[in-house]
Protein backbone atom coordinates (compact mmCIF):
# COMPACT_ATOMS: atom_id res chain seq x y z
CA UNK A 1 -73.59 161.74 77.07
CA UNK A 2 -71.28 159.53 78.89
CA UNK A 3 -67.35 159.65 78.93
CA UNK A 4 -65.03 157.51 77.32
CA UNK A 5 -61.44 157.04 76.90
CA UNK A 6 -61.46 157.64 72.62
CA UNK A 7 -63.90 159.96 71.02
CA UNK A 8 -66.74 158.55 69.13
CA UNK A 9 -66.19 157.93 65.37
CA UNK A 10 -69.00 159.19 63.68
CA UNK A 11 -69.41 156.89 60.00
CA UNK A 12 -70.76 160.09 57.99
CA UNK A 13 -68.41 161.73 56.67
CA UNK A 14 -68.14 165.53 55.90
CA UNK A 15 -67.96 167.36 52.25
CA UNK A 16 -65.29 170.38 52.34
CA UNK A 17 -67.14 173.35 52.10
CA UNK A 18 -69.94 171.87 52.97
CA UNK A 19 -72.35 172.06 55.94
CA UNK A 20 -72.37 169.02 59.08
CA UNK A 21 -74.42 169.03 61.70
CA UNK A 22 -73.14 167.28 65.40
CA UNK A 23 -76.13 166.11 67.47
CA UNK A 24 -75.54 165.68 71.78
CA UNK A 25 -77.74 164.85 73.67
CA UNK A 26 -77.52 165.18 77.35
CA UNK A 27 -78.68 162.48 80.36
CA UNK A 28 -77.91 162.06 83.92
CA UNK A 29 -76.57 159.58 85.96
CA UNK A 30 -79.90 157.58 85.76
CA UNK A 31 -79.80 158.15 81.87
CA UNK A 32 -82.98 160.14 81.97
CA UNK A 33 -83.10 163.70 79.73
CA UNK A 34 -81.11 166.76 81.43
CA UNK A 35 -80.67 170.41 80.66
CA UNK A 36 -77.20 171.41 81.67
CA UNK A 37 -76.59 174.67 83.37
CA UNK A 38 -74.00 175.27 80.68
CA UNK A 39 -72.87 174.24 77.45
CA UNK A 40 -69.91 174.50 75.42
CA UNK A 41 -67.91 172.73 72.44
CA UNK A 42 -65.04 173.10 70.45
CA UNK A 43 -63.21 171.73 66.91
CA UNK A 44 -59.71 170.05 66.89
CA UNK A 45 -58.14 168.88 64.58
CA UNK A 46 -55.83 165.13 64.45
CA UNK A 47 -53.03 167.63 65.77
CA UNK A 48 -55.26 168.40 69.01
CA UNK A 49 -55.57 172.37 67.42
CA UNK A 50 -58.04 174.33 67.15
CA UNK A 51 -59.95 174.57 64.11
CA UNK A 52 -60.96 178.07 62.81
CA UNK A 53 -61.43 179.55 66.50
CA UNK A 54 -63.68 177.28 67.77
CA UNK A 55 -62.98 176.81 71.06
CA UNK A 56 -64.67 176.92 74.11
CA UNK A 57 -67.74 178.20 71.76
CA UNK A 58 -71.09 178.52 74.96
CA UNK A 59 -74.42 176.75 73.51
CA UNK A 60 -76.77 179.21 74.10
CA UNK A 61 -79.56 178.95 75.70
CA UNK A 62 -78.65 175.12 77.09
CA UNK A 63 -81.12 172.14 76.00
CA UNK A 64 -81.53 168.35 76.39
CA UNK A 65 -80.40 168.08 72.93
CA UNK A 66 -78.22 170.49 70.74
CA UNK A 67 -77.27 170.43 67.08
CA UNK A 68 -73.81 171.99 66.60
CA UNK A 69 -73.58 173.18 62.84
CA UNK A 70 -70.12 173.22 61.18
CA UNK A 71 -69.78 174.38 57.81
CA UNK A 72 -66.77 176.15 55.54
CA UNK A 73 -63.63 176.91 57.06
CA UNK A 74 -64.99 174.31 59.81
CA UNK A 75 -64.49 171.54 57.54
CA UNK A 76 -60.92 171.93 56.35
CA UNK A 77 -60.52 168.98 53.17
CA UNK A 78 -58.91 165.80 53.84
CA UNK A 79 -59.00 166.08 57.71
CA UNK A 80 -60.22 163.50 60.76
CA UNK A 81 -61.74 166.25 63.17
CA UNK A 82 -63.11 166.24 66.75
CA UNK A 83 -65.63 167.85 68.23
CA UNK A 84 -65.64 168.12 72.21
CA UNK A 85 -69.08 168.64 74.24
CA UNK A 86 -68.50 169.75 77.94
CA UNK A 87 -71.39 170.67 80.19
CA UNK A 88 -72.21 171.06 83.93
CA UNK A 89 -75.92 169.81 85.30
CA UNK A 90 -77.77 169.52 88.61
CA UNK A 91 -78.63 166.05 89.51
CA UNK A 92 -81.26 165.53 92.34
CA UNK A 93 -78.42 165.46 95.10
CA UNK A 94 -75.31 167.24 93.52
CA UNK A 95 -74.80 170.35 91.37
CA UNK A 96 -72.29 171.62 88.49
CA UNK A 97 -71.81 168.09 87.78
CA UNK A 98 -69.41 167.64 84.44
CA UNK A 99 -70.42 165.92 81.23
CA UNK A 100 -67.55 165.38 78.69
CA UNK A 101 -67.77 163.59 75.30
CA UNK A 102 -65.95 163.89 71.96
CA UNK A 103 -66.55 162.24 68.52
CA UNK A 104 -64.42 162.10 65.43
CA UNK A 105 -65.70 162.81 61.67
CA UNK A 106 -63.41 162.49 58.48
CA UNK A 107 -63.80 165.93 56.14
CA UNK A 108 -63.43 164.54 52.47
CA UNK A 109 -63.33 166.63 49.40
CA UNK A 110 -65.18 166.14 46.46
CA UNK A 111 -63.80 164.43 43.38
CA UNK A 112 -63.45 166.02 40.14
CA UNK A 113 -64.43 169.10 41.78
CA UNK A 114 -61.87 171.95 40.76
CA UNK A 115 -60.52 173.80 43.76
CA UNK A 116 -61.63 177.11 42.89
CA UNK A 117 -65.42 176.19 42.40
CA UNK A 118 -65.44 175.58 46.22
């Protein structure tokens, strides 16, 4: 994970009510595989809130790679969302070093699909 100045845009986009699975994968400075010492994420929405409580949510226990599952009142219809990554790793010479990334999704509802079926 490196940082950049605009989140990711991810070109899948989410089904309301549906489930949607983020991916990170964490490297070091030399881009090889790292296990942070901690993990955490959280869901805004194109208004920079917070989408149903999810902030500052700890990835337990840490891993090279995580898969961050979103599903119903995650995925609010007809929404751009963004999901942040932060995490602190050791590299050979420094500790608690920070890793932050963040990637956009659209949430799109699904046509002809009445409402109350969801």
């Amino acid at each position: 994970m490196s940082t950049s100045a605009k989140p990711l845009k991810l070109t899948v986009v989410a089904r309301q009510k549906s489930t949607y699975v983020v991916t990170a994968e964490f490297t070091d400075e030399n881009d090889d595989s790292v296990i942070p010492n901690t993990i955490n994420w959280s869901l805004l929405d194109e208004d920079e809130k917070i989408v149903n409580g999810r902030q500052n949510v700890p990835f337990t226990p840490p891993a090279a790679s995580i898969e961050i599952f979103l599903s119903g009142n995650d995925l609010p219809v007809n929404s751009e969302l963004t999901v942040v990554v932060q995490a602190e790793y050791d590299s050979g010479t420094e500790t608690d070093l920070p890793l932050k990334e963040a990637v956009r999704f659209d949430v799109l509802d699904l046509p002809g699909i009445p409402i109350f079926l969801l």
